[in-house]
Protein backbone atom coordinates (compact mmCIF):
# COMPACT_ATOMS: atom_id res chain seq x y z
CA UNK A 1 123.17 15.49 -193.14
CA UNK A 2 124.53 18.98 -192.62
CA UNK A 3 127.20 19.91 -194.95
CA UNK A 4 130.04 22.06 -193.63
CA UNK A 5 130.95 25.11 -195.94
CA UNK A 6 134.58 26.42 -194.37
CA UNK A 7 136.82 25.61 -191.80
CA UNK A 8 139.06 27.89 -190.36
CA UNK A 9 141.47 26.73 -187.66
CA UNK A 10 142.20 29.26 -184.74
CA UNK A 11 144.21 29.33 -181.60
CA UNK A 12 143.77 27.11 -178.66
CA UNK A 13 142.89 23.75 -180.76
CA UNK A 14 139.24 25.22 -181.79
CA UNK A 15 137.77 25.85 -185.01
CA UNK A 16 135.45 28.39 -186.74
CA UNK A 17 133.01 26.37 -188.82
CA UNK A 18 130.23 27.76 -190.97
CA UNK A 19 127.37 25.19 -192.43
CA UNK A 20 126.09 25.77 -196.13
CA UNK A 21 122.76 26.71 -194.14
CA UNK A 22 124.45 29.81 -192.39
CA UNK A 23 125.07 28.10 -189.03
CA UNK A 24 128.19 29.01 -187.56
CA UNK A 25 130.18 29.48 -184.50
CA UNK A 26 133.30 28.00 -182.86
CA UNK A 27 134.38 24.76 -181.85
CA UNK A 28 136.71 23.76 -178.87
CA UNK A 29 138.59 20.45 -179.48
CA UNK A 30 141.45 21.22 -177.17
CA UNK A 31 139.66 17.87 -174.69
CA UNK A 32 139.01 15.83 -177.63
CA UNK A 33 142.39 15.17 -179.13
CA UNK A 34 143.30 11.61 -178.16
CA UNK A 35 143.39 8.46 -179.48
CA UNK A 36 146.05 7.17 -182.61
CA UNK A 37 143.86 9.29 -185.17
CA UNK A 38 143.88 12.67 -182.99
CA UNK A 39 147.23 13.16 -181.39
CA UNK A 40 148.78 14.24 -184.35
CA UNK A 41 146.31 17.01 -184.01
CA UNK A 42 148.09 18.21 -180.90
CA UNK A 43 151.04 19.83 -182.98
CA UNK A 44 149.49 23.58 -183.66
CA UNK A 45 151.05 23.49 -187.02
CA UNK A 46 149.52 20.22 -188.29
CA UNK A 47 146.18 21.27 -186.51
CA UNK A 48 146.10 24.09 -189.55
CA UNK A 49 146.11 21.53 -192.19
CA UNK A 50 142.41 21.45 -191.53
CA UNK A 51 140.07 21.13 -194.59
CA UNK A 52 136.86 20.64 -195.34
CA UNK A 53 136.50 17.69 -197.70
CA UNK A 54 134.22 16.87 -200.87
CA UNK A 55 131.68 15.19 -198.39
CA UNK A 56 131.06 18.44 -196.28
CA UNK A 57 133.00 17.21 -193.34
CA UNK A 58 136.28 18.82 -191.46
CA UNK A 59 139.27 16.46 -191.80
CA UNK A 60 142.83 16.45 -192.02
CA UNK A 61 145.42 15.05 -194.05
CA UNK A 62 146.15 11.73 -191.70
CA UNK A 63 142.58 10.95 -191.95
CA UNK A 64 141.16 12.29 -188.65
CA UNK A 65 137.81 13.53 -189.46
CA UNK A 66 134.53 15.10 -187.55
CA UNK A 67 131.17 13.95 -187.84
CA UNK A 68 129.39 17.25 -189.26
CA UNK A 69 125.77 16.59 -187.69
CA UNK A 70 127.53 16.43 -184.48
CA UNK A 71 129.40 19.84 -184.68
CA UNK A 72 125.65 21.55 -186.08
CA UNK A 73 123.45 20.68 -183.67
CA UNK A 74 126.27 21.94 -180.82
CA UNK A 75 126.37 25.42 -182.74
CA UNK A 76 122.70 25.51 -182.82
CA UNK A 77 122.19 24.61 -178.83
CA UNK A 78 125.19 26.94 -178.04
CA UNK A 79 122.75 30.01 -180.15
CA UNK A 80 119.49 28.56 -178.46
CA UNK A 81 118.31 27.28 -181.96
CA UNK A 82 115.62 24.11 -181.10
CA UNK A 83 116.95 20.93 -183.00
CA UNK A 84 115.60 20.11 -185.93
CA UNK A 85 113.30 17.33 -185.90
């Protein structure tokens, strides 16, 4: 499983994330923010409290979380990277 490296939160509900293999890019959530775990993402300030956990993956303190393989293989189709197989 791809392990995330840093997590940076930006404007507009998206994310810059950087894998430990150098894969990196930006990630929109702004459409994926529903459900009991995710709303609280919706307030820009608690949207910040993003972190990248001892596991490698992007969470946040109410336990909302992101699956990392996810997340890699849509920054390498979005650099026209082949998935790895």
């Amino acid at each position: 499983m791809p392990r995330v490296a840093s997590v940076q939160p930006l404007e507009g509900f998206r994310l810059a994330v950087r894998f430990e293999d150098g894969t990196s890019g930006e990630v929109a959530l702004g459409d994926r923010l529903f459900g009991p775990v995710f709303e609280p993402l919706r307030e820009s300030a608690f949207f910040a409290q993003v972190f990248v956990d001892e596991f490698g993956v992007i969470a946040w303190p109410n336990g909302a979380d992101l699956a990392p393989d996810s997340l890699y293989e849509q920054l390498r189709n979005s650099a026209g990277i082949a998935p790895q197989t």
